[in-house]
Every structure is written in structure tokens, then in C-alpha cells.
N, C-alpha and C. Protein backbone atom coordinates (compact mmCIF):
# COMPACT_ATOMS: atom_id res chain seq x y z
N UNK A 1 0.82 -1.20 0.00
CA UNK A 1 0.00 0.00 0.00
C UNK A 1 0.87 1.27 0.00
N UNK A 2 1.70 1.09 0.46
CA UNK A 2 3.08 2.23 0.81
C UNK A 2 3.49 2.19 -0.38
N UNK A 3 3.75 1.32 -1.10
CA UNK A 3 5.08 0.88 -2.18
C UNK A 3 5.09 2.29 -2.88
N UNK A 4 4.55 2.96 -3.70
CA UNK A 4 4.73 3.61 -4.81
C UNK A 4 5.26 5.14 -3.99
N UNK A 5 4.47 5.68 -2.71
CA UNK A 5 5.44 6.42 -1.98
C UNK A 5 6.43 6.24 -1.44
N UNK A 6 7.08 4.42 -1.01
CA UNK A 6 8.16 4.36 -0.92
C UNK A 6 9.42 4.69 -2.07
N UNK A 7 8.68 4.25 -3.33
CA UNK A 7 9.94 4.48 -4.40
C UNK A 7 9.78 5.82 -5.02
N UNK A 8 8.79 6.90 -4.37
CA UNK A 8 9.26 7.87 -4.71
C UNK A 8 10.07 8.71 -4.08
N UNK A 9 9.81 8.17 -2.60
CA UNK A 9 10.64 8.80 -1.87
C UNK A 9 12.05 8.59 -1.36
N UNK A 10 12.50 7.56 -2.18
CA UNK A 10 13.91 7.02 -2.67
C UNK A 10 14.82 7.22 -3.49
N UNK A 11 13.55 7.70 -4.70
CA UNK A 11 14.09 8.57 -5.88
C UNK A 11 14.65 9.70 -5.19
N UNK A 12 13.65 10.46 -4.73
CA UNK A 12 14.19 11.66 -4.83
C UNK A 12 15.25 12.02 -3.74
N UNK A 13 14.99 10.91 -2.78
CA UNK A 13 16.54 10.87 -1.67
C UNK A 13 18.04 10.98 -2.60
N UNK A 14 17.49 9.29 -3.00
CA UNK A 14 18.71 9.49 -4.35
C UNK A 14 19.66 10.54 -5.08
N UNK A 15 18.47 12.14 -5.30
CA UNK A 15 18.73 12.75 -6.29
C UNK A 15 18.75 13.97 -5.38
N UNK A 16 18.31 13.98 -4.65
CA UNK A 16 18.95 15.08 -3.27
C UNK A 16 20.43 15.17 -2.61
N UNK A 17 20.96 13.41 -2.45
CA UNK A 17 22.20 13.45 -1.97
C UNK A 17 23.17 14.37 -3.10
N UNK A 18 23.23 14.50 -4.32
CA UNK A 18 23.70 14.98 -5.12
C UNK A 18 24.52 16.79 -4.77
N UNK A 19 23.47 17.15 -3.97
CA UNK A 19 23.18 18.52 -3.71
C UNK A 19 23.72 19.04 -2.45
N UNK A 20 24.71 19.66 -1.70
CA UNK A 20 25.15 20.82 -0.82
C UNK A 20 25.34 19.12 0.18
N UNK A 21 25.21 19.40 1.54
CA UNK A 21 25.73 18.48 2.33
C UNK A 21 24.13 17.63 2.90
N UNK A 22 23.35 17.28 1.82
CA UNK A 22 22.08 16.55 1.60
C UNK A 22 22.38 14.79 2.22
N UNK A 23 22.99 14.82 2.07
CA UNK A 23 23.61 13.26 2.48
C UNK A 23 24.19 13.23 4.25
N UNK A 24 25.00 14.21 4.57
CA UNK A 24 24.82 14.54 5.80
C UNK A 24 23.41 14.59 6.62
N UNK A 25 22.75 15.60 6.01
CA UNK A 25 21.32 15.89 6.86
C UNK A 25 20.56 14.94 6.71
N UNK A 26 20.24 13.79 5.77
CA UNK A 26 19.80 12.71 5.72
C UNK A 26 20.46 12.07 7.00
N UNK A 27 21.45 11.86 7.01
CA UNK A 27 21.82 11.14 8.19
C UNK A 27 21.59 11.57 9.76
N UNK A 28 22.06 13.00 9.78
CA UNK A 28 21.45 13.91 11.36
C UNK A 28 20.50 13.92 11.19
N UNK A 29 19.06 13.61 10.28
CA UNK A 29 17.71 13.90 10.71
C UNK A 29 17.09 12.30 10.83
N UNK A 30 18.34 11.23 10.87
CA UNK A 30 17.48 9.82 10.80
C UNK A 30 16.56 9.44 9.93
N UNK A 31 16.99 9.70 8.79
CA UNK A 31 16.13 9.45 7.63
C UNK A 31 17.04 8.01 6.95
N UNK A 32 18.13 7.51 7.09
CA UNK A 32 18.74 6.60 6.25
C UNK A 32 18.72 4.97 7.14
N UNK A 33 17.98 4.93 8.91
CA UNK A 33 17.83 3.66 9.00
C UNK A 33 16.25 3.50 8.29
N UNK A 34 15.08 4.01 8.55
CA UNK A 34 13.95 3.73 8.27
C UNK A 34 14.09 3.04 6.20
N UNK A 35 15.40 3.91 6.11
CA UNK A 35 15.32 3.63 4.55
C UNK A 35 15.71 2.36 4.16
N UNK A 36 16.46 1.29 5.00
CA UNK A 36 16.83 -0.15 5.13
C UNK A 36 15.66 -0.88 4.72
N UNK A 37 14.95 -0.68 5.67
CA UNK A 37 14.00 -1.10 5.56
C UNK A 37 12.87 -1.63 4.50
N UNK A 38 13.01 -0.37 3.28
CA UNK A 38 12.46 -0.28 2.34
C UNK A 38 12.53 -1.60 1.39
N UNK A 39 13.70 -2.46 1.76
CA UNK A 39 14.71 -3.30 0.95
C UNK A 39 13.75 -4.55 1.22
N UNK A 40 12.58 -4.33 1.96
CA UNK A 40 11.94 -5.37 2.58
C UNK A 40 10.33 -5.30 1.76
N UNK A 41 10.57 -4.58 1.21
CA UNK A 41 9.33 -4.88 -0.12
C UNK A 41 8.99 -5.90 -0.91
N UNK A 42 7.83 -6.17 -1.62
CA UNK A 42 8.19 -6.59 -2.53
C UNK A 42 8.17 -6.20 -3.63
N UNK A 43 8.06 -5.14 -4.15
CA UNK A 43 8.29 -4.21 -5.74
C UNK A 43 9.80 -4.31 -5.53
N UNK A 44 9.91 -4.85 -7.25
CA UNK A 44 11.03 -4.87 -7.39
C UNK A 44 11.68 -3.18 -7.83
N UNK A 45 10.72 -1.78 -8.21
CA UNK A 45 11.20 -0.78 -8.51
C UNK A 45 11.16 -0.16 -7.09
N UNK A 46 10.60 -0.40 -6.18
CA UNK A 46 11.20 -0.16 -4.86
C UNK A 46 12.86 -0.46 -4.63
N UNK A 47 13.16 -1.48 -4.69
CA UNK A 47 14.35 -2.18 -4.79
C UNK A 47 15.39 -1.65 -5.09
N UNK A 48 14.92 -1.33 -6.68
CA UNK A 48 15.64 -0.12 -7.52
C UNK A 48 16.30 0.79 -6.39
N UNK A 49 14.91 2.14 -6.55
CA UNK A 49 15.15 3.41 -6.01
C UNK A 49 15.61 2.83 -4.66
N UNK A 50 15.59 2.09 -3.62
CA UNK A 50 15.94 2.25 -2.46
C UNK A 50 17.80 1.77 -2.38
N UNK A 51 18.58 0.76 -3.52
CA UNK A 51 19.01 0.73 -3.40
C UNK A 51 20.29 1.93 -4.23
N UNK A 52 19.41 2.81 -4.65
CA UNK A 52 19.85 3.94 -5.27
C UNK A 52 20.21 4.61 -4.34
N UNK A 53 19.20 4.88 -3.27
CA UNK A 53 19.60 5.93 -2.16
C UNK A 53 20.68 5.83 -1.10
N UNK A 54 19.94 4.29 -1.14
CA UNK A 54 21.52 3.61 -0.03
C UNK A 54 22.91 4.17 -0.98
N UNK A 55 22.73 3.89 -1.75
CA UNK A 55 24.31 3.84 -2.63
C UNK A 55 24.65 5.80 -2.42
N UNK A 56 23.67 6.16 -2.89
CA UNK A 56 24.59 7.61 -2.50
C UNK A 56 24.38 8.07 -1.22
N UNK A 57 23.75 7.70 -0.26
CA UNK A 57 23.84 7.99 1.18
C UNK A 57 25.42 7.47 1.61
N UNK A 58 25.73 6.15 1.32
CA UNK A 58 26.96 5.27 1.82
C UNK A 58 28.70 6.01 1.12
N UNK A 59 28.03 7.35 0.59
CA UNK A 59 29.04 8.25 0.36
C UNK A 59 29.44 8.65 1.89
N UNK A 60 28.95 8.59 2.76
CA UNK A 60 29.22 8.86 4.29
C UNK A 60 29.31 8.56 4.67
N UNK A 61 30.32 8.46 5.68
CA UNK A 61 30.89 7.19 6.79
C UNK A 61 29.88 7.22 7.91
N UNK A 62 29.00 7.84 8.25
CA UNK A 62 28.34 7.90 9.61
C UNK A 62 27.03 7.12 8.71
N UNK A 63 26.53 7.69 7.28
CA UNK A 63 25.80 6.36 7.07
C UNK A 63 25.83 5.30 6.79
N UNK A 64 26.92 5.22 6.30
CA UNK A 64 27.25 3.21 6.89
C UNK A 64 27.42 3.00 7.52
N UNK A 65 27.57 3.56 8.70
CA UNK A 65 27.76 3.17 10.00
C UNK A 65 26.36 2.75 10.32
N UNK A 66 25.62 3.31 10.25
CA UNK A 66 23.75 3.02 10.42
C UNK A 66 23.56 2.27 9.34
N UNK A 67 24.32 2.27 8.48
CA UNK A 67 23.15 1.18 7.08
C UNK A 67 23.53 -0.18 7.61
N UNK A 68 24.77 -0.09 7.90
CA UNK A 68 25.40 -1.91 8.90
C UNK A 68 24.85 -2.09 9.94
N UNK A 69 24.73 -0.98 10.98
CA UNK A 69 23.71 -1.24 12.16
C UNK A 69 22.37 -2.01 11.97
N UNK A 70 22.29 -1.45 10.48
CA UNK A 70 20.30 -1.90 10.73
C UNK A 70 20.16 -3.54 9.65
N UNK A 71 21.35 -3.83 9.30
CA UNK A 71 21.43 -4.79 8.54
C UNK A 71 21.07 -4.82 7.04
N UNK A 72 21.93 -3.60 6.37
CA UNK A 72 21.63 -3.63 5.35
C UNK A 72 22.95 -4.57 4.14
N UNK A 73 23.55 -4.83 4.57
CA UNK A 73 24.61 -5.63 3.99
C UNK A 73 24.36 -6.99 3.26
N UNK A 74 23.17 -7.91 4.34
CA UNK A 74 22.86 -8.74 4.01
C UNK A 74 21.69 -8.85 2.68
N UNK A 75 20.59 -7.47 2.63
CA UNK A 75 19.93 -7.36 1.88
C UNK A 75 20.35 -7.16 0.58
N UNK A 76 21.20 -6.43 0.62
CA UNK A 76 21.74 -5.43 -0.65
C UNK A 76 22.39 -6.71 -1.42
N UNK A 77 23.12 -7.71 -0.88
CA UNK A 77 23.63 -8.78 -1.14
C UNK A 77 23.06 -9.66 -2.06
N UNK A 78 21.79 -10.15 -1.38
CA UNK A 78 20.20 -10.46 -1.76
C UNK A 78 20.65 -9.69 -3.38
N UNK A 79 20.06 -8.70 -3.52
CA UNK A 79 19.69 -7.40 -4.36
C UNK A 79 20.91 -7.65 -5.46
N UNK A 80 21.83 -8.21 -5.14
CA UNK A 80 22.94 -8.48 -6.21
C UNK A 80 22.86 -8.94 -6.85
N UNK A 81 22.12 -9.85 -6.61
CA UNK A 81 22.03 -11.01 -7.89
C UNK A 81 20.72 -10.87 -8.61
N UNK A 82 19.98 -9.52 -8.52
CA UNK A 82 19.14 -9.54 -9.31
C UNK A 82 19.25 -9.69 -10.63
N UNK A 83 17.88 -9.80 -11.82
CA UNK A 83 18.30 -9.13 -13.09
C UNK A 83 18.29 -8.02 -13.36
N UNK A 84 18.29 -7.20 -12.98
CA UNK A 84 18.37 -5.62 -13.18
C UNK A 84 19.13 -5.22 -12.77
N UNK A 85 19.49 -4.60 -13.52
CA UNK A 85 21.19 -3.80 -13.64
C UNK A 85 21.36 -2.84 -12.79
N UNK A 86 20.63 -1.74 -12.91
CA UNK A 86 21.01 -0.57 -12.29
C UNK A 86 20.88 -1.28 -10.37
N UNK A 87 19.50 -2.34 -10.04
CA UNK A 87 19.99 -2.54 -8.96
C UNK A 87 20.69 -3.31 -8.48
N UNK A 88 21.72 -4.09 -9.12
CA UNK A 88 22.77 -4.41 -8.77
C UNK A 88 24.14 -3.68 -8.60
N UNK A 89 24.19 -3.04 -10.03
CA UNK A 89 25.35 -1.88 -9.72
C UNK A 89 25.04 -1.30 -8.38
N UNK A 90 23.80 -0.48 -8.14
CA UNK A 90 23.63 0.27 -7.00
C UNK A 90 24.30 -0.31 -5.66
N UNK A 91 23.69 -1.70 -5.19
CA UNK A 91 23.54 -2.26 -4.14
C UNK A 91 25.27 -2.84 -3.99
N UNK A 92 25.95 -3.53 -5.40
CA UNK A 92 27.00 -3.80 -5.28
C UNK A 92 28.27 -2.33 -4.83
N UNK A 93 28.20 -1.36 -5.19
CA UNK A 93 28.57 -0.32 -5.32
C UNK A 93 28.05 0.59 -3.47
N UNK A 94 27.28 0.34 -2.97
CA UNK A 94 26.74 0.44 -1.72
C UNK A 94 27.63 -0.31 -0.66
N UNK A 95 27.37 -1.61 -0.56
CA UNK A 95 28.77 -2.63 -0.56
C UNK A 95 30.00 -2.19 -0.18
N UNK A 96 30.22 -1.93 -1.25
CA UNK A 96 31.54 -1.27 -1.38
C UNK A 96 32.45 -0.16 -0.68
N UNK A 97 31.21 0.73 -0.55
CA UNK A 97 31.56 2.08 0.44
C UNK A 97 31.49 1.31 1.55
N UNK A 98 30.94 0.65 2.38
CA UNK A 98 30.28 0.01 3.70
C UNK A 98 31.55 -0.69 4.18
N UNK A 99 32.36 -1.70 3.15
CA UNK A 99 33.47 -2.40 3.35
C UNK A 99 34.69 -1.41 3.11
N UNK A 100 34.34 -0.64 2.43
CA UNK A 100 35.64 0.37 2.57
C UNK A 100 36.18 0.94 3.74
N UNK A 101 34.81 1.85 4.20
CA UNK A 101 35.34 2.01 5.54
C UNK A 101 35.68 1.21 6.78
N UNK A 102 34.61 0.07 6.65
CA UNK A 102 35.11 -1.12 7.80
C UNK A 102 36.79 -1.46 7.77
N UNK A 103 37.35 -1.56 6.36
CA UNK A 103 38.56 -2.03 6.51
C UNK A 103 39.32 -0.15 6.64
N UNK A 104 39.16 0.68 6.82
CA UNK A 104 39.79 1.74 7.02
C UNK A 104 40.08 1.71 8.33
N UNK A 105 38.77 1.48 8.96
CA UNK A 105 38.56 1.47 10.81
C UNK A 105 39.46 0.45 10.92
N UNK A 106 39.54 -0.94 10.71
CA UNK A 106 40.07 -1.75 11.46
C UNK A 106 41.79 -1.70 10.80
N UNK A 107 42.22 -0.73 10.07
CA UNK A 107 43.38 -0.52 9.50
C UNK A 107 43.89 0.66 10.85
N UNK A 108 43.09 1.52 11.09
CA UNK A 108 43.25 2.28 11.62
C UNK A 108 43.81 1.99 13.27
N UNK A 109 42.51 1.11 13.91
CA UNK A 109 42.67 0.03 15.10
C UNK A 109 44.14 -0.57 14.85
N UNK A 110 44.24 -1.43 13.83
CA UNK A 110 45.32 -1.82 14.09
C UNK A 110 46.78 -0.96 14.09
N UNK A 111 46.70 -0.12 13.35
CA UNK A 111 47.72 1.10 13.36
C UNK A 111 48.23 1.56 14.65
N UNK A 112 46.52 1.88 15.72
CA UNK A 112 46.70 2.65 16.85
C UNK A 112 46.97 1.30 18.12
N UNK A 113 47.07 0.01 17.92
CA UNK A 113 47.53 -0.83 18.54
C UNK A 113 48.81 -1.04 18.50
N UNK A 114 49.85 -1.10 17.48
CA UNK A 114 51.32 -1.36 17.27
C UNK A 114 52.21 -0.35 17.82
């Protein structure tokens, strides 16, 4: 019943992060765990746009820090092996930022241990 305001309001997350420090305030106003969630649909153009937003939210280390909190790693994963392209790039590419910084932190940990 939600679905079609969920993927619009993914789109345009999506296309907001683009803009001034939009990806920040997404994150200080708690707008990027409820958005995990979205991944729990079943429209597959939900899917899409939500894993669109994740992907340019996860330009920020404080939102992957919350997109891993809320268990979005495992979904997006899911989301990989779709047939649709753009949401795989997205979700694989989401991924990516999420594990980037994990291995930065624990590069870092180990740095400040030796």
C-alpha cells in the first residue's frame, strides 16, 4: 500500500544526496535507518530506487555506520544477484563504500595498537 510512496521517496533521496551536504542531513535527521527497511518490499522498482539511495547515502561514513547497524549488507547482497542492472550496480557499489570504511577502521585500530 506504501510501495509507490516508498519508491518515490527514494528517488528523490537518491537525487537530493547529489546537492550541498544533503547526504549529511539525511543522516542527522534519521532518515537513512527507516530507509533499510524499504529493501523489505516486494516491488522490485522499490528495490531499484531504495538501493539507489543507499548507494549515495553510503558516500558517508556515519551512514554506513547506520546502514550496517540496521542490517543492510545482508539485503543489498540479496539485491545483487538480481536481473536488473542498475539494482545491482547500486547495491554492489553500496557494498563497497560500507566495506571500505570497515577495513579503514580496522586498519586504523590496528595502526593505533602497534
Amino acid at each position: 500500500i506504501h510501495d509507490p510512496l516508498r519508491k518515490h521517496l527514494a528517488e528523490a533521496i537518491a537525487r537530493c544526496c547529489a546537492w550541498g551536504n544533503n547526504r549529511e542531513s539525511f543522516g542527522t535527521h534519521f532518515a537513512v535507518a527507516p530507509i533499510v527497511y524499504y529493501l523489505g518490499s516486494p516491488d522490485p522498482l522499490v528495490h531499484r530506487a531504495t538501493s539507489r539511495a543507499l548507494n549515495q547515502l553510503s558516500r558517508r561514513a556515519e551512514n554506513c555506520i547506520t546502514m550496517h547497524q540496521e542490517g543492510v549488507v545482508k539485503l543489498l547482497i540479496e539485491m545483487i544477484g538480481s536481473t536488473d542492472e542498475v539494482l545491482q550496480e547500486a547495491s554492489a557499489s553500496c557494498v563497497s563504500n560500507i566495506r571500505r570504511l570497515a577495513l579503514a577502521n580496522e586498519k586504523a585500530r590496528t595502526a593505533g595498537a602497534a
